[in-house]
N, C-alpha and C. Protein backbone atom coordinates (compact mmCIF):
# COMPACT_ATOMS: atom_id res chain seq x y z
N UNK A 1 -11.12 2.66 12.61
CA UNK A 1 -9.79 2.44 12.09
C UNK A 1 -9.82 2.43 10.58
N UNK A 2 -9.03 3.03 9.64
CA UNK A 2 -8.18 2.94 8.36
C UNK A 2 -7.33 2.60 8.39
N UNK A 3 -7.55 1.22 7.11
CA UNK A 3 -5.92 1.01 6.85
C UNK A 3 -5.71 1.84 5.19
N UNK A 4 -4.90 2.00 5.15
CA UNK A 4 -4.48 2.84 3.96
C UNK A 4 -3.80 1.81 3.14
N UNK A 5 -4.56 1.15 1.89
CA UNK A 5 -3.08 0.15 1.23
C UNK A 5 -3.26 0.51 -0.20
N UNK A 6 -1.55 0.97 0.03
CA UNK A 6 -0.86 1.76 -0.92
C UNK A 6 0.10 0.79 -2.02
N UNK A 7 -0.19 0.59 -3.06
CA UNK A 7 0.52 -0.03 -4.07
C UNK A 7 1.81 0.63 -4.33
N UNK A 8 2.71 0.18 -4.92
CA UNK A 8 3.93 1.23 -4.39
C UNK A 8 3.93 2.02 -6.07
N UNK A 9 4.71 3.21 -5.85
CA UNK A 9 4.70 3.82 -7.25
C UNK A 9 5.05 3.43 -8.30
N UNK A 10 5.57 4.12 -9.33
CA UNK A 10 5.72 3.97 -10.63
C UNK A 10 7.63 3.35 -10.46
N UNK A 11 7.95 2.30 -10.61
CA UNK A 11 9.74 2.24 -10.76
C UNK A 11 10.33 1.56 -11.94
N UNK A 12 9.15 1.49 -13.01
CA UNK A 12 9.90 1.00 -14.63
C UNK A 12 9.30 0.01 -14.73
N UNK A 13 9.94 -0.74 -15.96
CA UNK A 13 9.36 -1.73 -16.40
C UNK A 13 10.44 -3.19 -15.54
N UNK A 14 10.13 -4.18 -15.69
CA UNK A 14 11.04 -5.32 -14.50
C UNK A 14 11.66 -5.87 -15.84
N UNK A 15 11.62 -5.97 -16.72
CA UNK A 15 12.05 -6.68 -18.06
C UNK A 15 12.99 -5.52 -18.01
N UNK A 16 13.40 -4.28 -17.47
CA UNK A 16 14.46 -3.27 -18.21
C UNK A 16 15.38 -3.46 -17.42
N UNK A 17 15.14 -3.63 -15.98
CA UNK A 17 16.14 -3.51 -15.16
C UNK A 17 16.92 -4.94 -14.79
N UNK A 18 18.27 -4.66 -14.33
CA UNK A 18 19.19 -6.00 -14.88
C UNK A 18 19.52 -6.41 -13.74
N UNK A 19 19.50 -5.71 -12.64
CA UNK A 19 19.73 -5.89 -10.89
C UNK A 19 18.99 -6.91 -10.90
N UNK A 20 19.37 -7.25 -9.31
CA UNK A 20 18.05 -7.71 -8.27
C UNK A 20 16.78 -7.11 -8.24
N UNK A 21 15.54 -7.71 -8.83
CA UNK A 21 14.53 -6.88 -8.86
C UNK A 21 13.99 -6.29 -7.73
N UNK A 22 14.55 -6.92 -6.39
CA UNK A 22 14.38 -6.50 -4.78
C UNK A 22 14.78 -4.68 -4.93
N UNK A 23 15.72 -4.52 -5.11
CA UNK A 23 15.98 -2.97 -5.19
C UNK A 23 15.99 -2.49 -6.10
N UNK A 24 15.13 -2.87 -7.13
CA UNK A 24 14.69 -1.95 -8.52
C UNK A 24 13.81 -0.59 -7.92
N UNK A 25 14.45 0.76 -7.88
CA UNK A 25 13.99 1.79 -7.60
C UNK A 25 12.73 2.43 -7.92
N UNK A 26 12.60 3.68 -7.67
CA UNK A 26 11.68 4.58 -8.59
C UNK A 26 11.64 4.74 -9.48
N UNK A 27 10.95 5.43 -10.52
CA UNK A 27 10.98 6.11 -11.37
C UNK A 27 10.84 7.58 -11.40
N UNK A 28 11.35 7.95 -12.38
CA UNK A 28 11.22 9.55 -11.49
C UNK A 28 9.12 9.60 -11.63
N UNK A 29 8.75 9.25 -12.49
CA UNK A 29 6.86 9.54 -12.49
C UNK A 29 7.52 8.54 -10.99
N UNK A 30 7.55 7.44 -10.35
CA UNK A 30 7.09 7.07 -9.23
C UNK A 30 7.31 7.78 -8.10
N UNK A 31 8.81 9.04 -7.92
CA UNK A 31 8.71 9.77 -7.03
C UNK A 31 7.62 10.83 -7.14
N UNK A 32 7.52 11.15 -7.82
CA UNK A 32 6.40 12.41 -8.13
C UNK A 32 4.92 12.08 -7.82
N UNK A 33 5.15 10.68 -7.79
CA UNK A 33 3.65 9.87 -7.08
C UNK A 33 3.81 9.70 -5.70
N UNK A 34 4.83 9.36 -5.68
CA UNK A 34 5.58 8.80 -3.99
C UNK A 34 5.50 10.25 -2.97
N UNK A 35 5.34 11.84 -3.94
CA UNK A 35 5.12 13.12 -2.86
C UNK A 35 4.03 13.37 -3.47
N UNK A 36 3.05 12.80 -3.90
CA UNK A 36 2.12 13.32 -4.46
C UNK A 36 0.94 12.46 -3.31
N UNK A 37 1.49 11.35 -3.11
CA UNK A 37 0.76 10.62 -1.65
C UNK A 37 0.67 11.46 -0.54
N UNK A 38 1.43 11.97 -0.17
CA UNK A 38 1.32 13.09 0.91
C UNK A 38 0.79 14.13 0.85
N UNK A 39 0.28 15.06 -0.14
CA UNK A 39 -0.44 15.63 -0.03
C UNK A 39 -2.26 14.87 -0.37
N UNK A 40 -1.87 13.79 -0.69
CA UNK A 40 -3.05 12.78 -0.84
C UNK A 40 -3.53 12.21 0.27
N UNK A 41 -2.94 12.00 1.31
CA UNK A 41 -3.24 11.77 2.72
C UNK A 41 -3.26 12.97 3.69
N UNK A 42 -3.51 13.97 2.75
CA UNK A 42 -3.12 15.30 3.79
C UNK A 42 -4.44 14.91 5.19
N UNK A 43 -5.52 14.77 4.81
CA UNK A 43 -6.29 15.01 5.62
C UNK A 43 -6.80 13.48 6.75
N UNK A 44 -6.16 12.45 6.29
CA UNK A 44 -6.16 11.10 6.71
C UNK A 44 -5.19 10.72 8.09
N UNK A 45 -6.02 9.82 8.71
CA UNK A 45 -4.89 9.84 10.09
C UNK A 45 -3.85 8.79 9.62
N UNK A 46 -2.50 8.80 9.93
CA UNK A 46 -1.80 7.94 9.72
C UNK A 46 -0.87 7.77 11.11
N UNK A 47 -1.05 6.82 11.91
CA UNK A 47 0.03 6.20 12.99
C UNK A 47 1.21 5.58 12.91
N UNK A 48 0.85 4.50 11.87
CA UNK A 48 1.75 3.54 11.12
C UNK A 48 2.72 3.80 10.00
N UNK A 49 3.15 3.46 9.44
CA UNK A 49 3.37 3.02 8.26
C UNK A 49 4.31 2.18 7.90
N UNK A 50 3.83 1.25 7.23
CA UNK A 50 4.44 -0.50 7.14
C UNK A 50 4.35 -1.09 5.74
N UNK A 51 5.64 -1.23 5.31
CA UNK A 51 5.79 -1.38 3.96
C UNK A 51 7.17 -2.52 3.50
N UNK A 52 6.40 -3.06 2.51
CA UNK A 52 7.31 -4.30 1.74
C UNK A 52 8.77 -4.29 2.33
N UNK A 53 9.66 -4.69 2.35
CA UNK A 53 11.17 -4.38 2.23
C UNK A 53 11.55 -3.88 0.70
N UNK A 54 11.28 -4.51 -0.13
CA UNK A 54 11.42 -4.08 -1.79
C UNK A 54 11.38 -2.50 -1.60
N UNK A 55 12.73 -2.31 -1.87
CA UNK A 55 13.44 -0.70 -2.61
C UNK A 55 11.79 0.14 -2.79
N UNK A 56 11.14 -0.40 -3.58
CA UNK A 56 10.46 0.55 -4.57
C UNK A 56 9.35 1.10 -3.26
N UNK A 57 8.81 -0.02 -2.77
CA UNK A 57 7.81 0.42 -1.61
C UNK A 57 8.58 0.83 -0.74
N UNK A 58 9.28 1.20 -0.20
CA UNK A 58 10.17 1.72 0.61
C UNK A 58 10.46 3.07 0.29
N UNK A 59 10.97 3.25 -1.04
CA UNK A 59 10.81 4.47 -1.24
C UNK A 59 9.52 5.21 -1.87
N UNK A 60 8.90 4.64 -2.15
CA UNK A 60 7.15 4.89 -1.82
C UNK A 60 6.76 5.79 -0.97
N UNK A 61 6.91 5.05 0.52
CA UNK A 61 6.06 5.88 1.47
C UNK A 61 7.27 6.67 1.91
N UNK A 62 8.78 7.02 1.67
CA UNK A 62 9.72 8.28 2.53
C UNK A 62 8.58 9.57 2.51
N UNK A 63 8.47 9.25 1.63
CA UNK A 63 8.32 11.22 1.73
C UNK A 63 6.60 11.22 2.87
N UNK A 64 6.25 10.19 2.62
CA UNK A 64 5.04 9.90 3.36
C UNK A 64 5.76 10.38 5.05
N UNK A 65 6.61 9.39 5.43
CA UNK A 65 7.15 9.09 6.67
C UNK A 65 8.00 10.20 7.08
N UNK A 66 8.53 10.78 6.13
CA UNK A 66 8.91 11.89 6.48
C UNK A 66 7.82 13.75 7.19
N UNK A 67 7.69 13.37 6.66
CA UNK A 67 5.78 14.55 6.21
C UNK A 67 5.55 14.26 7.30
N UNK A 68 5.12 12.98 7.95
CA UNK A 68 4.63 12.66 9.31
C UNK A 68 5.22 12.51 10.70
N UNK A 69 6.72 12.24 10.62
CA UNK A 69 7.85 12.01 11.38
C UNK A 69 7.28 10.71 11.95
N UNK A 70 7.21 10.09 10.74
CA UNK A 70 7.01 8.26 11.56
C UNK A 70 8.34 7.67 11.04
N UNK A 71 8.29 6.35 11.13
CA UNK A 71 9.47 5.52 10.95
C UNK A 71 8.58 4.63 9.80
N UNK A 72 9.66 3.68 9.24
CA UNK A 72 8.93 2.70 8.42
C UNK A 72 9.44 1.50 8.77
N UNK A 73 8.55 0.64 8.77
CA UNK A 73 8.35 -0.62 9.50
C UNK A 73 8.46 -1.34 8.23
N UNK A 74 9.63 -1.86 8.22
CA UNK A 74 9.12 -3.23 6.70
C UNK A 74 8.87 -4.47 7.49
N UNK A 75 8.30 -4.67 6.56
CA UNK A 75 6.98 -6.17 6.89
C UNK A 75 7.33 -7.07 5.51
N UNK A 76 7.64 -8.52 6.06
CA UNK A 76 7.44 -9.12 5.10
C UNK A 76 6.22 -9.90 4.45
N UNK A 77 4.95 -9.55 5.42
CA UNK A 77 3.53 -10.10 5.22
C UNK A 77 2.85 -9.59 4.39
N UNK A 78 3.68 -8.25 4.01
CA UNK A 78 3.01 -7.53 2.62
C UNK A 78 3.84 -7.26 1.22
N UNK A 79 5.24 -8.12 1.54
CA UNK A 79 6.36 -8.51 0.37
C UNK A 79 5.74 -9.36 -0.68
N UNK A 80 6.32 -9.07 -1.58
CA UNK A 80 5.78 -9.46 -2.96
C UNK A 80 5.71 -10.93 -2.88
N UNK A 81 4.37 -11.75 -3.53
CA UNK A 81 4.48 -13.10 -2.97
C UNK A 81 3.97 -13.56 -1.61
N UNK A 82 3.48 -12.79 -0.83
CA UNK A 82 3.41 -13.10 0.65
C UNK A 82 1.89 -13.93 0.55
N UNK A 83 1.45 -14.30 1.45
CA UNK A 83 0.17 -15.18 1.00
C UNK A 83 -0.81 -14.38 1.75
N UNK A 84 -2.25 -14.80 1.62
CA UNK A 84 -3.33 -14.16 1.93
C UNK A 84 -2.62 -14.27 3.67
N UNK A 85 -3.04 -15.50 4.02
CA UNK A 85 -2.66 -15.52 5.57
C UNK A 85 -1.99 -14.65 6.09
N UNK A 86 -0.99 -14.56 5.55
CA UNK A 86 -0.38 -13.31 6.08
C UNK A 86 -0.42 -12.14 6.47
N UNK A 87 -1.23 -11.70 5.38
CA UNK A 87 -1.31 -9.99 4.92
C UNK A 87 -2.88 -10.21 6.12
N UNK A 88 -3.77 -10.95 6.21
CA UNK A 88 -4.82 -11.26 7.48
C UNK A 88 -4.41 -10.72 8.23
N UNK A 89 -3.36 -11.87 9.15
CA UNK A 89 -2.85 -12.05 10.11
C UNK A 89 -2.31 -10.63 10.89
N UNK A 90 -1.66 -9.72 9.64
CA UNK A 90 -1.08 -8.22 9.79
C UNK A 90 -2.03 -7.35 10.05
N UNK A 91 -3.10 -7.27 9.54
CA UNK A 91 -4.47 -6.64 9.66
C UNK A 91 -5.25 -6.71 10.73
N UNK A 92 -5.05 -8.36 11.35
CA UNK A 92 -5.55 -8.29 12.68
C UNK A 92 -4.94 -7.58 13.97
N UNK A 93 -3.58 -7.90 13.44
CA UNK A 93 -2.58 -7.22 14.30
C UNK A 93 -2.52 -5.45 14.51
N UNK A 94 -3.15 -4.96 13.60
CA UNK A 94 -3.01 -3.40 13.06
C UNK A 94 -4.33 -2.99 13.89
N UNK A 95 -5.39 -4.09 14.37
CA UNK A 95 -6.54 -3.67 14.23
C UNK A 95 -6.54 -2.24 15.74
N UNK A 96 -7.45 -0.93 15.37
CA UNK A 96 -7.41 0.12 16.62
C UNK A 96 -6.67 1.02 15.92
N UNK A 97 -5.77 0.50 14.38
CA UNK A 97 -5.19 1.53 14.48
C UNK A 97 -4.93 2.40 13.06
N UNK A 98 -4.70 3.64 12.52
CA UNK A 98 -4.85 3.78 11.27
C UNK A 98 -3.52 3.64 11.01
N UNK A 99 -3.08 3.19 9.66
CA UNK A 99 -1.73 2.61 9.02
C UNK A 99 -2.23 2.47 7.94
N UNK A 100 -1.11 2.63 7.04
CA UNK A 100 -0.55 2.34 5.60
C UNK A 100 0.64 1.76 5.62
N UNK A 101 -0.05 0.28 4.76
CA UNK A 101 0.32 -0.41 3.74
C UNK A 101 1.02 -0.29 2.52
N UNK A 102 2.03 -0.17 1.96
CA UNK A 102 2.90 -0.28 1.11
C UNK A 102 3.05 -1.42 0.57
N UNK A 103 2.50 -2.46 -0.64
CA UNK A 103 2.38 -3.10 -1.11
C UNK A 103 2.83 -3.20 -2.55
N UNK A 104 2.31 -5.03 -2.85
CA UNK A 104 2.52 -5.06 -4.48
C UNK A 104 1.59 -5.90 -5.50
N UNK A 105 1.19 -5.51 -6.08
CA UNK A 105 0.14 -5.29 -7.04
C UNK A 105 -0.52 -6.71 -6.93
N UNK A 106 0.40 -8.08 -6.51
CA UNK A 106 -0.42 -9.37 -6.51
C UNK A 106 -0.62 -9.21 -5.10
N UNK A 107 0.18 -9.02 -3.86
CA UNK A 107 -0.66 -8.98 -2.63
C UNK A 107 -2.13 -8.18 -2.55
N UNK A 108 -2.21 -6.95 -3.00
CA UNK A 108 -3.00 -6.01 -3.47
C UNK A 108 -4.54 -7.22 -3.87
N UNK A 109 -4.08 -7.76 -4.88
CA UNK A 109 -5.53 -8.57 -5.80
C UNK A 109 -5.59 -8.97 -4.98
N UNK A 110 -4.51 -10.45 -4.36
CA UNK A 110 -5.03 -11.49 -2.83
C UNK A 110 -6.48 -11.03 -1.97
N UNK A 111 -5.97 -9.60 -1.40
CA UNK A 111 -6.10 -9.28 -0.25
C UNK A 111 -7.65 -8.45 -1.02
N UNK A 112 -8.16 -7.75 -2.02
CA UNK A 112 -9.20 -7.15 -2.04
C UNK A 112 -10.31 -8.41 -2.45
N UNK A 113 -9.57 -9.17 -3.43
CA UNK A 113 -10.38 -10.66 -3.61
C UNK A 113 -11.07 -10.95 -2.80
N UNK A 114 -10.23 -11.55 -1.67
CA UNK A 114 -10.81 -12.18 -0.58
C UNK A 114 -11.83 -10.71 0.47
N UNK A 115 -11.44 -9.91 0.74
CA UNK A 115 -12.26 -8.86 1.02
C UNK A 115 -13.69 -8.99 0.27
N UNK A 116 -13.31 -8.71 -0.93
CA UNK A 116 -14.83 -8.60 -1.73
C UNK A 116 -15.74 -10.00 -1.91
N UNK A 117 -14.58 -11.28 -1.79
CA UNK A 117 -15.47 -12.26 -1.34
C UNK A 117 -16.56 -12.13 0.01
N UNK A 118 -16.03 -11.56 0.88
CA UNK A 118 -16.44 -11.28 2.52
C UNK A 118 -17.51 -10.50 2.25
N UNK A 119 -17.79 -10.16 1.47
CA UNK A 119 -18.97 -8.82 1.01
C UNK A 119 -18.50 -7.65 1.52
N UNK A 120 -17.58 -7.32 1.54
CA UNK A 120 -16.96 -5.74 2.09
C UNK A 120 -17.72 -4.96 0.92
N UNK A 121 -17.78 -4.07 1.32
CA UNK A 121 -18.70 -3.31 0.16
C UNK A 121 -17.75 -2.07 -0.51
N UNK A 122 -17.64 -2.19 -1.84
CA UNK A 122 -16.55 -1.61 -2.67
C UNK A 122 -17.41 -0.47 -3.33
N UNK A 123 -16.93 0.99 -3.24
CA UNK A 123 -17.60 1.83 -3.92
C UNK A 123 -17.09 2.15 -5.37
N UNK A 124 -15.92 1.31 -6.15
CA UNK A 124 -15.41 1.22 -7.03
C UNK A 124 -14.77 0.09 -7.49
N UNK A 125 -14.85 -0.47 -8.55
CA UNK A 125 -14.48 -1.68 -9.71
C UNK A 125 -13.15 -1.79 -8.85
N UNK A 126 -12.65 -2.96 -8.48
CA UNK A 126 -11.33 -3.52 -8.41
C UNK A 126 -10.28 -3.34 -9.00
N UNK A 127 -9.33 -2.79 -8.97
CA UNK A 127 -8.20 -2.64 -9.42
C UNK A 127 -7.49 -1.96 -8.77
N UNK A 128 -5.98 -1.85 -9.41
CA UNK A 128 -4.87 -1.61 -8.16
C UNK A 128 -3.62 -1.28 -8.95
N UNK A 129 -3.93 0.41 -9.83
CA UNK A 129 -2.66 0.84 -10.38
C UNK A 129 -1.40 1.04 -9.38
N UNK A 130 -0.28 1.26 -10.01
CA UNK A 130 0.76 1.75 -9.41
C UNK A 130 0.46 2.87 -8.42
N UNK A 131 0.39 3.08 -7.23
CA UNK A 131 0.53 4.63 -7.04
C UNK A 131 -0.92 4.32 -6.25
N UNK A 132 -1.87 3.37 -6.81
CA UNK A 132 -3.39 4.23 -6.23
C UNK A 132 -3.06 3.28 -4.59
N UNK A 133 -4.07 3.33 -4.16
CA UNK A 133 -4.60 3.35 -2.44
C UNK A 133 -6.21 2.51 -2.58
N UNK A 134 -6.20 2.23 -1.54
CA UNK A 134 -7.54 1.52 -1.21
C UNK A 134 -7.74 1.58 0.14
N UNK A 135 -8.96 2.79 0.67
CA UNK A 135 -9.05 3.14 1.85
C UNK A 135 -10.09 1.97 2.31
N UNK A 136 -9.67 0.98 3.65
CA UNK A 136 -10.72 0.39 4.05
C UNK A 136 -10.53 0.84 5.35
N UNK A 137 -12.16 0.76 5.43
CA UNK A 137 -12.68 1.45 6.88
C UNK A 137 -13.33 0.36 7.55
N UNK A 138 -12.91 0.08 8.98
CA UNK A 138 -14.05 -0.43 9.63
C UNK A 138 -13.42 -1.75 10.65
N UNK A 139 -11.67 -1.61 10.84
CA UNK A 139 -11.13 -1.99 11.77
C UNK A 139 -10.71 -3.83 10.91
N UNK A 140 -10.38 -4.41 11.67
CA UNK A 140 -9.86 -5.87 11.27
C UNK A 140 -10.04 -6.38 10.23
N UNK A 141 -11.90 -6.21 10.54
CA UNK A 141 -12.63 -7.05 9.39
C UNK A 141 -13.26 -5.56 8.31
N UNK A 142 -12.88 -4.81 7.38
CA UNK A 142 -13.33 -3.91 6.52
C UNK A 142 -14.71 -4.25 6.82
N UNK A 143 -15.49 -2.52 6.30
CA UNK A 143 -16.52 -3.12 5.96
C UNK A 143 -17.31 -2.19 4.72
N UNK A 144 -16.03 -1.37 4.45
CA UNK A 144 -15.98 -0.66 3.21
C UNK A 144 -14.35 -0.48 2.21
N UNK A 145 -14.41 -0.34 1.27
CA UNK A 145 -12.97 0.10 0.07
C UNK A 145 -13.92 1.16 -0.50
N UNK A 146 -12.67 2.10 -0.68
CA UNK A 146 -13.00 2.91 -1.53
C UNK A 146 -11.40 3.12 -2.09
N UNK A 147 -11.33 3.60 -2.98
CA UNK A 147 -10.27 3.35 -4.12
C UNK A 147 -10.05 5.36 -4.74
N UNK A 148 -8.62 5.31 -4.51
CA UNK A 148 -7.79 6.97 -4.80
C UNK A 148 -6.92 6.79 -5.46
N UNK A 149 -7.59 7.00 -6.53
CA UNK A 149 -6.78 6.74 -8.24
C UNK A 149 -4.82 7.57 -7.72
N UNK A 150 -3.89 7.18 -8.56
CA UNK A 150 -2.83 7.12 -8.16
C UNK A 150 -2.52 8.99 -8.75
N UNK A 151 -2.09 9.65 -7.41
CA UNK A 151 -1.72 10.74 -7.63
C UNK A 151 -0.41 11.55 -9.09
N UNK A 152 -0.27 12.47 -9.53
CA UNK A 152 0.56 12.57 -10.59
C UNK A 152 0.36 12.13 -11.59
């Protein structure tokens, strides 16, 4: 099993926009990342795909979900703020199956932290731009990351 967890794209700066930061959109660089994922997963299995409610991850993976004729599942265990437990708990639940994650940049740290505490074995430095991915392989419990710098 792969889970695919996808930071959501590029949608501005949060100091610019005057809305609800819940549906602060794309950017146009974040759509151009947001179809630039799909040909980035061209060769990856994807069953799932389960992403934040927040606008931005949502429109993240369309063009993903579209490309694939899946549906998108928002999850609030991977909403901005959500706690480690959670985003676990979702993982155990996923386990058998390959899916992407649509996330945000502090669930993202939570969740590789505690991974790399576990000794999951990381073939690249930690971090978690807009746009990039972190392929872990090896069902419930990872037992590898490898990291796909953010397309566009």
């Amino acid at each position: 099993m792969t889970i695919l967890v996808l930071r959501h794209a590029h949608a501005g700066a949060r100091s610019d926009w005057t809305g609800d930061d819940a549906v602060r959109p794309l950017s146009e660089r974040g759509w151009r990342q947001a179809n630039g994922v799909v040909e980035q997963y061209t060769d990856r299995p994807v069953e799932r795909i389960l992403s934040s409610p927040l606008t931005r991850c949502v429109q993240t993976v369309e063009p993903l979900a579209d490309a694939r004729g899946l549906r998108i599942e928002q999850e609030d265990a991977i909403a901005e703020g959500a706690t480690l437990d959670a985003v676990i708990r979702l993982l155990r639940d996923l386990d058998g199956t390959h899916a992407v994650l649509c996330s945000h940049g502090d669930v993202i740290e939570l969740l590789l932290t505690d991974l790399h505490h576990q000794g999951v074995t990381f073939t690249d430095p930690l971090r978690w731009q807009k746009g990039s991915t972190w392929v872990l392989d090896g069902g419930a419990e990872p037992v590898t990351a490898a990291y796909l710098p953010p397309p566009a």
